[in-house]
Protein backbone atom coordinates (compact mmCIF):
# COMPACT_ATOMS: atom_id res chain seq x y z
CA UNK A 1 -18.21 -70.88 3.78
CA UNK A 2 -14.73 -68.95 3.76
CA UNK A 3 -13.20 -72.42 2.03
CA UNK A 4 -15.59 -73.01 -0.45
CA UNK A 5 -15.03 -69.50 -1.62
CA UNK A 6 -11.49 -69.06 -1.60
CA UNK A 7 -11.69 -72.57 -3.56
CA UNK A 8 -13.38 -70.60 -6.06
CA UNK A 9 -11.64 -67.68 -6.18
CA UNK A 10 -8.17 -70.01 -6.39
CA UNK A 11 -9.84 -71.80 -9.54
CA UNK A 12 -11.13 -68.98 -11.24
CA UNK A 13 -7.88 -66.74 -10.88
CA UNK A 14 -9.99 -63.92 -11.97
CA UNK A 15 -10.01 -60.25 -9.70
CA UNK A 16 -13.64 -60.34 -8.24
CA UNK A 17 -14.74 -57.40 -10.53
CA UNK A 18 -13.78 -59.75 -13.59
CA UNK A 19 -16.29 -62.74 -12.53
CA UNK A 20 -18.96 -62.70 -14.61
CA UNK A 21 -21.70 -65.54 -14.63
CA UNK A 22 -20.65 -67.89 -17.22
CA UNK A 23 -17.85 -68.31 -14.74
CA UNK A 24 -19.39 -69.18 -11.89
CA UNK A 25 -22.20 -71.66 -14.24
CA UNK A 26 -18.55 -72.85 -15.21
CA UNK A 27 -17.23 -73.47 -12.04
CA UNK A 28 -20.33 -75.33 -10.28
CA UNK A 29 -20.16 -77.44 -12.99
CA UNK A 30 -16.52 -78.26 -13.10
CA UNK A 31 -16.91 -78.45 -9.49
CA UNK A 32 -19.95 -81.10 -9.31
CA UNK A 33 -18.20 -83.37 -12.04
CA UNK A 34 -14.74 -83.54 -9.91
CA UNK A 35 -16.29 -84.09 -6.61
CA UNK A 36 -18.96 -85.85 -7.39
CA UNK A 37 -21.26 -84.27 -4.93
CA UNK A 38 -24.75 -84.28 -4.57
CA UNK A 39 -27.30 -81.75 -5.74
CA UNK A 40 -28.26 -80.71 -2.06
CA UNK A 41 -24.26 -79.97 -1.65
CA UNK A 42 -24.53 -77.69 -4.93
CA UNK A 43 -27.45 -76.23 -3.81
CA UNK A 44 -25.61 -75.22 -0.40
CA UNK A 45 -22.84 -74.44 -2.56
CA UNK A 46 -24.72 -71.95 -4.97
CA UNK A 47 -26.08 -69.90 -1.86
CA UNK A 48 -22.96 -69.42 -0.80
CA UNK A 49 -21.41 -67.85 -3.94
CA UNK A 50 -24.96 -66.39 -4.30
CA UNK A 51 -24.84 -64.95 -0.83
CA UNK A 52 -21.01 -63.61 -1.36
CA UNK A 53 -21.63 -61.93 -4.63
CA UNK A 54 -25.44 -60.26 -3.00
CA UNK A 55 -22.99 -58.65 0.00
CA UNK A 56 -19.76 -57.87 -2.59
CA UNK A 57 -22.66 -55.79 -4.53
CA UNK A 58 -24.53 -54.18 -1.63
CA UNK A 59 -21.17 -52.81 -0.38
CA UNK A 60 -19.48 -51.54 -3.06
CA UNK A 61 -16.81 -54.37 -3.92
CA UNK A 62 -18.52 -54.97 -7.16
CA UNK A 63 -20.48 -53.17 -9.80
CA UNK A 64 -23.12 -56.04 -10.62
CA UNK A 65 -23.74 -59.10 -9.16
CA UNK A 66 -22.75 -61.97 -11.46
CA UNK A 67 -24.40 -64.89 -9.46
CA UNK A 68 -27.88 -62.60 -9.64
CA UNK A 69 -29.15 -65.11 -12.57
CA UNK A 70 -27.44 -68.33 -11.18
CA UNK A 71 -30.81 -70.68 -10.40
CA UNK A 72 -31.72 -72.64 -7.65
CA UNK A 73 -30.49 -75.99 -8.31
CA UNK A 74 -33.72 -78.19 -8.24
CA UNK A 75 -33.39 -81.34 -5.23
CA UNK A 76 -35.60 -84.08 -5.62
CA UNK A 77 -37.84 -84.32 -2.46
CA UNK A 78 -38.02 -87.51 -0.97
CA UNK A 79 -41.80 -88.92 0.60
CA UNK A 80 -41.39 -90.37 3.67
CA UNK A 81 -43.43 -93.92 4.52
CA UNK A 82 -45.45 -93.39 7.50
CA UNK A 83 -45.06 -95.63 10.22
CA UNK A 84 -46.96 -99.07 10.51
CA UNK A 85 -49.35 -99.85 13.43
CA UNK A 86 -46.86 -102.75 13.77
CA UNK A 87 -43.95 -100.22 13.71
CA UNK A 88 -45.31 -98.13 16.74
CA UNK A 89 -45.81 -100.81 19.00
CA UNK A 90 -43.26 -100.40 21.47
């Protein structure tokens, strides 16, 4: 948690108050071209900044929350087959 945000703060090398949410839409995407990663690692990654920026706000450390409008990044859910009969047997 601590890494991935100090990764952000490195990249952005804005003051916190400065952030706005262009930057962070910015950085995710910067972020998931570099890397790589998959969506359910952005997704992880978005609720962290998300859940930073919330606290930052709540106490003080910021005036608005930038990553208020940043949306859930949408994971494709996988169906899982059921088992056979001939899969169960032991």
């Amino acid at each position: 948690y601590g890494r991935c945000l100090r990764m952000l703060l490195q990249r952005l090398n804005k003051r916190l108050r400065e952030i706005t949410t262009n930057d962070l839409r910015y950085y995710l995407a910067v972020y998931q071209e570099e890397r790589k990663v998959s969506l359910i690692y952005m997704e992880t990654l978005r609720h962290y900044i998300c859940s930073f920026f919330g606290w930052a706000a709540d106490e003080g450390y910021i005036d608005r929350d930038p990553a208020r409008r940043i949306k859930r990044i949408k994971v494709p859910q996988s169906v899982k087959k059921p088992y056979t009969a001939e899969e169960m047997k032991p």
